[in-house]
Protein backbone atom coordinates (compact mmCIF):
# COMPACT_ATOMS: atom_id res chain seq x y z
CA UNK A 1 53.86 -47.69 69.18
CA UNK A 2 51.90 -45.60 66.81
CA UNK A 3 48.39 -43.96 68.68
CA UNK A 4 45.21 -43.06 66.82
CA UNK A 5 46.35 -39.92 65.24
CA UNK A 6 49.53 -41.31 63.50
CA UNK A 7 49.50 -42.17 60.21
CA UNK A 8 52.56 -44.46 58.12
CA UNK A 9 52.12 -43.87 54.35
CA UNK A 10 52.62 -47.47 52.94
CA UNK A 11 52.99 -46.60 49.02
CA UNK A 12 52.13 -43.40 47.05
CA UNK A 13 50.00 -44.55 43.90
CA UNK A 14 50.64 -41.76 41.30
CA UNK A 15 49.40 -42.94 38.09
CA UNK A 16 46.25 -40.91 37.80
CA UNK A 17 46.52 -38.11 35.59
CA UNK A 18 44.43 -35.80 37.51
CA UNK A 19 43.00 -35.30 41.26
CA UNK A 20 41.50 -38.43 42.68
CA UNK A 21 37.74 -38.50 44.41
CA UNK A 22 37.43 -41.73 45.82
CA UNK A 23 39.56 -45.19 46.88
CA UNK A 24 38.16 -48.30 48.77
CA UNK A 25 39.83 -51.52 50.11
CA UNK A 26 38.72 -54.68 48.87
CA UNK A 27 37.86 -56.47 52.78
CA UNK A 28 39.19 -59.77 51.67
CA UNK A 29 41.56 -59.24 49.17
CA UNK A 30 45.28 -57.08 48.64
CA UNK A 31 43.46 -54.58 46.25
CA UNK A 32 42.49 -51.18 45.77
CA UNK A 33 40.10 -49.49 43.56
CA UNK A 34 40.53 -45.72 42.85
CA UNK A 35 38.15 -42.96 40.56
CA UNK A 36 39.41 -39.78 39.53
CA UNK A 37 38.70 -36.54 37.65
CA UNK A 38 40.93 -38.23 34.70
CA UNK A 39 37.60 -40.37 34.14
CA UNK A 40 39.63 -43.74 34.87
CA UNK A 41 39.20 -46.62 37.28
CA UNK A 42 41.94 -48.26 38.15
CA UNK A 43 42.71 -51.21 40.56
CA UNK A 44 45.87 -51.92 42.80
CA UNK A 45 47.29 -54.81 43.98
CA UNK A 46 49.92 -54.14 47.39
CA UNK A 47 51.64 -56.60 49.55
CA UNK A 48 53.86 -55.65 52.89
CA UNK A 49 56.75 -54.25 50.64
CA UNK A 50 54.77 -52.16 47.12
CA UNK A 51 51.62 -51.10 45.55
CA UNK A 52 51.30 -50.78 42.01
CA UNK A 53 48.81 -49.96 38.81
CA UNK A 54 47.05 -53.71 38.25
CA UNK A 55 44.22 -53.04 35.62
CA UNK A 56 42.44 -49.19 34.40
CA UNK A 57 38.77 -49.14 32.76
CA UNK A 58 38.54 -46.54 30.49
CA UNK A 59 35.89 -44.75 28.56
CA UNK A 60 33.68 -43.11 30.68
CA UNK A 61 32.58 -39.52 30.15
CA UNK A 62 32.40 -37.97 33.29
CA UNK A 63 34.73 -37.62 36.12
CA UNK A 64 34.32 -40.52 38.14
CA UNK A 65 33.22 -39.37 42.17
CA UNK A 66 33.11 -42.39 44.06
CA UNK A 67 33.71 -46.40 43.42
CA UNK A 68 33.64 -48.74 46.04
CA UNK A 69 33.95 -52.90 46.20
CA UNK A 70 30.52 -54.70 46.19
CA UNK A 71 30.53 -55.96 50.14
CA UNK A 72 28.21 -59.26 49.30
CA UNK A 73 30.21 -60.86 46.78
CA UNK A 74 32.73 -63.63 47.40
CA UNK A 75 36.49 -63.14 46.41
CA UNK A 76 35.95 -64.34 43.02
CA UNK A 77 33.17 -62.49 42.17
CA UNK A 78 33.75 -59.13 43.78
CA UNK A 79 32.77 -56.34 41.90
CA UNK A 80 32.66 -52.66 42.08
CA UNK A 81 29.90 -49.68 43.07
CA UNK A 82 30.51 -46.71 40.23
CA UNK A 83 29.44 -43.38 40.78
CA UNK A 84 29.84 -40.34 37.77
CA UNK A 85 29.88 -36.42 38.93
């Protein structure tokens, strides 16, 4: 039985090319969103056995400090919070 203080590390996501700021789990769906200091977005899918590198938005000129899923919007529609350092 794991207690408070344990952690299990499910999946390592490594496909940002420099330090990450910021993740957030979508509360319906099986998807993370992650910003980094590489200036890229990227989503994650994950099930019980993997996580991997869905989609990346690209283009932005800053590093990117903190993104987080909309918490009003349905499944279908659920977009994302973007903040820029």
């Amino acid at each position: 039985m794991m207690s408070a203080n344990d952690i299990e590390v499910h999946s390592v996501l490594e496909t940002h090319e420099r330090g990450v700021n910021w993740c957030d789990f979508h509360p319906e769906l099986d998807m993370i969103v992650s910003g980094a200091d590489d200036r890229k977005i990227k989503l994650w899918k994950f099930n019980e056995s993997r996580a991997w590198d869905h989609d990346s938005l690209y283009g932005h000129k800053n590093n990117v400090s903190s993104v987080v899923f909309h918490p009003k919007l349905s499944k279908k529609n659920s977009i994302f919070h973007i903040s820029f350092s």
